[in-house]
C-alpha atoms as a PDB file:
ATOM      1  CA  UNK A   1     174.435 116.551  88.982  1.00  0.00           C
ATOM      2  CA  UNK A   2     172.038 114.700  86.832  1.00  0.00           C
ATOM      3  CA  UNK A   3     169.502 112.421  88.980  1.00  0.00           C
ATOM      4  CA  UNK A   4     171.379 109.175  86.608  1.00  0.00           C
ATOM      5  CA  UNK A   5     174.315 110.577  88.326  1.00  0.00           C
ATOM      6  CA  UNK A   6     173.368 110.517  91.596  1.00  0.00           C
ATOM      7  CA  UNK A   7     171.771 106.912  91.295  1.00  0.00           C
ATOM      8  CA  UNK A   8     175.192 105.674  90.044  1.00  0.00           C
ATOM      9  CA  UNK A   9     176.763 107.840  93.221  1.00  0.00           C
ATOM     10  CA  UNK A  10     174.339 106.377  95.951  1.00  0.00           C
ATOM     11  CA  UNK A  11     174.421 102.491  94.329  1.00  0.00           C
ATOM     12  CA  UNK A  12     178.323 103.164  94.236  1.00  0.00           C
ATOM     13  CA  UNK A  13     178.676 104.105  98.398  1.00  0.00           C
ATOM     14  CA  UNK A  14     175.790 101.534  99.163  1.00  0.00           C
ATOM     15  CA  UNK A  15     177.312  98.715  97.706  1.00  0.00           C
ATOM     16  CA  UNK A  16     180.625  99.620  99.773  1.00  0.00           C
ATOM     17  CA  UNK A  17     178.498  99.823 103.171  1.00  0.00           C
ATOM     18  CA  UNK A  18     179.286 103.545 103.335  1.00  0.00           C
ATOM     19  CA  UNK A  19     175.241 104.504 103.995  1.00  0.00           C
ATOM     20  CA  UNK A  20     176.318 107.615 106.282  1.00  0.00           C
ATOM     21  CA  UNK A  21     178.721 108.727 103.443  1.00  0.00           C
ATOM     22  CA  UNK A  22     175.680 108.916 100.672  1.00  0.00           C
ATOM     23  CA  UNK A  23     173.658 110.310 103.012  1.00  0.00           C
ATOM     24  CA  UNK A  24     175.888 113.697 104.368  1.00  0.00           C
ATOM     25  CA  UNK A  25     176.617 113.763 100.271  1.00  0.00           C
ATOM     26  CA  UNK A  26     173.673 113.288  98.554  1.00  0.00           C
ATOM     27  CA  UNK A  27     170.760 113.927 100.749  1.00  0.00           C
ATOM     28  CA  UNK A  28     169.159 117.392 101.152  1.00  0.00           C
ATOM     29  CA  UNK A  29     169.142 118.669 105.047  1.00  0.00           C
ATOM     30  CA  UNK A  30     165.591 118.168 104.991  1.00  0.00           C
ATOM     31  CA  UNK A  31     165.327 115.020 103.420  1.00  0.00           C
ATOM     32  CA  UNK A  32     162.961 112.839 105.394  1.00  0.00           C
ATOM     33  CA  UNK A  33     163.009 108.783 104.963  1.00  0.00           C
ATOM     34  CA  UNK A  34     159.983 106.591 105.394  1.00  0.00           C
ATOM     35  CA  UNK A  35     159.768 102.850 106.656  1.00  0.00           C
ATOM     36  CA  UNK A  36     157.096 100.595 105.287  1.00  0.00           C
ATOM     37  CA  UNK A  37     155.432 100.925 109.022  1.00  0.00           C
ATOM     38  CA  UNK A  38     156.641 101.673 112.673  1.00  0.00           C
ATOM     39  CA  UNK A  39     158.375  99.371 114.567  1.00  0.00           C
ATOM     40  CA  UNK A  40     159.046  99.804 118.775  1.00  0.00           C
ATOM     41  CA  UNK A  41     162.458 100.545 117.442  1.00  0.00           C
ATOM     42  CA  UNK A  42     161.801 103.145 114.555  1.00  0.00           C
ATOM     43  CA  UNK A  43     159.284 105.437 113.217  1.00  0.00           C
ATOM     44  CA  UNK A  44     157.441 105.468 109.992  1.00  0.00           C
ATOM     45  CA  UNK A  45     159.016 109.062 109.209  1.00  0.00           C
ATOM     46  CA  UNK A  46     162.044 110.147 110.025  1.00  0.00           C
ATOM     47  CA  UNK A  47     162.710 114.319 109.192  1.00  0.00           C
ATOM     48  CA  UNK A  48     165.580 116.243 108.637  1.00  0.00           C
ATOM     49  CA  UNK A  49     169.479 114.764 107.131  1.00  0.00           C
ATOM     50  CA  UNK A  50     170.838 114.923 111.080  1.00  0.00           C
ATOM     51  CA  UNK A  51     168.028 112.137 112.637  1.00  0.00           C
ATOM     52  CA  UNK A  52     168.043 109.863 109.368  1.00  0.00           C
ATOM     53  CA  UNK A  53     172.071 109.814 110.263  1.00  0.00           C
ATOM     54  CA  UNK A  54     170.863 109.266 113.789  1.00  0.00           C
ATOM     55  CA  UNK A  55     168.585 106.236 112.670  1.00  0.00           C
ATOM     56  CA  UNK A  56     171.063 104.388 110.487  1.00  0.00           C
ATOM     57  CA  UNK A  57     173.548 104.744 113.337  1.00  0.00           C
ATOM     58  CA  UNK A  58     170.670 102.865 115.594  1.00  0.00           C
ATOM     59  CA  UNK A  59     170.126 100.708 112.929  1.00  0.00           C
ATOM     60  CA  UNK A  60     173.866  99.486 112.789  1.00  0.00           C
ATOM     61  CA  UNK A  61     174.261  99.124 116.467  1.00  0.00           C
ATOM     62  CA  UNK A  62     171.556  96.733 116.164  1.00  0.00           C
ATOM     63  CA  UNK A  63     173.411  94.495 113.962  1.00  0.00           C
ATOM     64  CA  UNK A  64     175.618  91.887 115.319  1.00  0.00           C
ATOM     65  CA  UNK A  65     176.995  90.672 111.329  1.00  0.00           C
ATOM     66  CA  UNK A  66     176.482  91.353 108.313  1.00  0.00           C
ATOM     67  CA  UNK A  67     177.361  88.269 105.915  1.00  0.00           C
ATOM     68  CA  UNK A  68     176.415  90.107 102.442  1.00  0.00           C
ATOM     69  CA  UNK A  69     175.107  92.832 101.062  1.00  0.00           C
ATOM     70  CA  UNK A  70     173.404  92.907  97.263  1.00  0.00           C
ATOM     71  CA  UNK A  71     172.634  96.021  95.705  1.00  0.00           C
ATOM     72  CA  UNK A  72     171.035  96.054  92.008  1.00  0.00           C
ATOM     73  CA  UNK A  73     171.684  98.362  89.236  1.00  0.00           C
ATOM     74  CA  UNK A  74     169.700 101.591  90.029  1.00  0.00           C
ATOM     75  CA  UNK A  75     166.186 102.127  87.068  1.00  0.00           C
ATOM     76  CA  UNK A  76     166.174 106.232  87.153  1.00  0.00           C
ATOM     77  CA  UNK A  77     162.516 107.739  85.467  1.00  0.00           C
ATOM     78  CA  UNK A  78     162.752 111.395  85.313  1.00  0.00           C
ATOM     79  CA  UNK A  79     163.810 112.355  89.315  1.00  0.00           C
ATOM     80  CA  UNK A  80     163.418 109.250  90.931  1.00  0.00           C
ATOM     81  CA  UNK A  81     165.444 106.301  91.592  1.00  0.00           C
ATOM     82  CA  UNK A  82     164.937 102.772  92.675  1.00  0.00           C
ATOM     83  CA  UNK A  83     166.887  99.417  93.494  1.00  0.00           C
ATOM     84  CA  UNK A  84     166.596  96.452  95.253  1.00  0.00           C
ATOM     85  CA  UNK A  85     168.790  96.210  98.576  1.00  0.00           C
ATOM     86  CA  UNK A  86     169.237  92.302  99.611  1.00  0.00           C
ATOM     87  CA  UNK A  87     171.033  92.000 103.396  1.00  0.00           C
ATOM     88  CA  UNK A  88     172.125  88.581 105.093  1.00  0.00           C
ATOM     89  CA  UNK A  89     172.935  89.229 108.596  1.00  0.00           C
ATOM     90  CA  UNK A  90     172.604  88.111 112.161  1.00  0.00           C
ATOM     91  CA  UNK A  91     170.849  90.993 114.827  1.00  0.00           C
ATOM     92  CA  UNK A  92     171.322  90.843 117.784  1.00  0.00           C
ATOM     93  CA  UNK A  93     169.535  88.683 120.068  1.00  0.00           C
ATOM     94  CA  UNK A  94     167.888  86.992 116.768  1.00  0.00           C
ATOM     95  CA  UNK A  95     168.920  84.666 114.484  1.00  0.00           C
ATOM     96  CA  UNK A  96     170.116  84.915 111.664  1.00  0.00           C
ATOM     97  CA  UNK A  97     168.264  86.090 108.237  1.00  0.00           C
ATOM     98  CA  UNK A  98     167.621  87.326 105.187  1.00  0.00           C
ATOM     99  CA  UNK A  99     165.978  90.288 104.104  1.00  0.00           C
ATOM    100  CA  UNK A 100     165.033  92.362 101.058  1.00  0.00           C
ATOM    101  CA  UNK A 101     163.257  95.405 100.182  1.00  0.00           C
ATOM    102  CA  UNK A 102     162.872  98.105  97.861  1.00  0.00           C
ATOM    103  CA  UNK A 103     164.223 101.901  98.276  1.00  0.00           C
ATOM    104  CA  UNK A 104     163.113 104.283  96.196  1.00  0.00           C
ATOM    105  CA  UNK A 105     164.627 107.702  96.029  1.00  0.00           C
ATOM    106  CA  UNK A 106     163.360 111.175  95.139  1.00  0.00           C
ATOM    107  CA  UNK A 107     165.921 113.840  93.883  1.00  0.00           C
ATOM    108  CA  UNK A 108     165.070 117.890  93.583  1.00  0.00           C
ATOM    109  CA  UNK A 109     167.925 119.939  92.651  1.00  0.00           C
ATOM    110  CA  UNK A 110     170.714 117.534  92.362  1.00  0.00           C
ATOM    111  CA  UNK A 111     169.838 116.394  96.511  1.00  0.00           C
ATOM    112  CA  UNK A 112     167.785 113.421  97.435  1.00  0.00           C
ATOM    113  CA  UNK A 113     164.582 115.089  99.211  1.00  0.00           C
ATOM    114  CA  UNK A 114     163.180 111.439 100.619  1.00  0.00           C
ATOM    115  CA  UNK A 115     164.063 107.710 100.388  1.00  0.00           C
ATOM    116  CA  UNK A 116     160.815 105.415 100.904  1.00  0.00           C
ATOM    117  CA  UNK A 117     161.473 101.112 101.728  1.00  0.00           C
ATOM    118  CA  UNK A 118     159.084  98.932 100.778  1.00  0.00           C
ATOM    119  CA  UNK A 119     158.896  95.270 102.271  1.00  0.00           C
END
């Protein structure tokens, strides 16, 4: 699979909400995901496909609503990918808000090997 084809893959299960399905597809078992900085609640890096499941499942528990999700059109140069994820939701205990950031993807052999956010 072309890395154009697993852009349009990813952006396609995103934009549905299905995050866990992209991931057990598309991501390699030692794919490791990195967060613009550590929070109390997650870690800058995050190794292997089973504890980035593990963190998106935190992630989700920790949302009370989500009111709309935006995905862009993914820009693929060579073996990386990018887009823009928008999210308006309410967490828990907070009000609610709007965020935005930038995920950038890198594919070896048809897998995604890490996804970076940026903030």
């Amino acid at each position: 699979m072309s890395t154009e084809k697993v852009a349009n893959r990813l952006v396609e299960l995103c934009r549905k909400g299905e995050f866990e399905a992209a991931q057990k597809e598309l991501f390699a078992e030692d794919a490791i995901s990195i967060e613009p900085y550590s929070t109390p609640d997650f870690d800058k890096e995050t190794k292997g496909l089973k504890a980035i499941i593990e963190k998106g499942h935190k992630f989700e528990s920790m949302v009370e609503k989500m009111h709309h999700l935006d995905i862009s059109d993914p820009l693929v140069a060579e073996n990386v990918i990018a887009f823009t994820l928008s999210m308006d939701m309410k967490m828990k205990g907070h009000e609610r808000s709007k965020m935005g950031e930038l995920c950038v993807y890198h594919v070896k052999n048809d897998k995604i090997v890490s996804e970076q956010f940026f903030m």
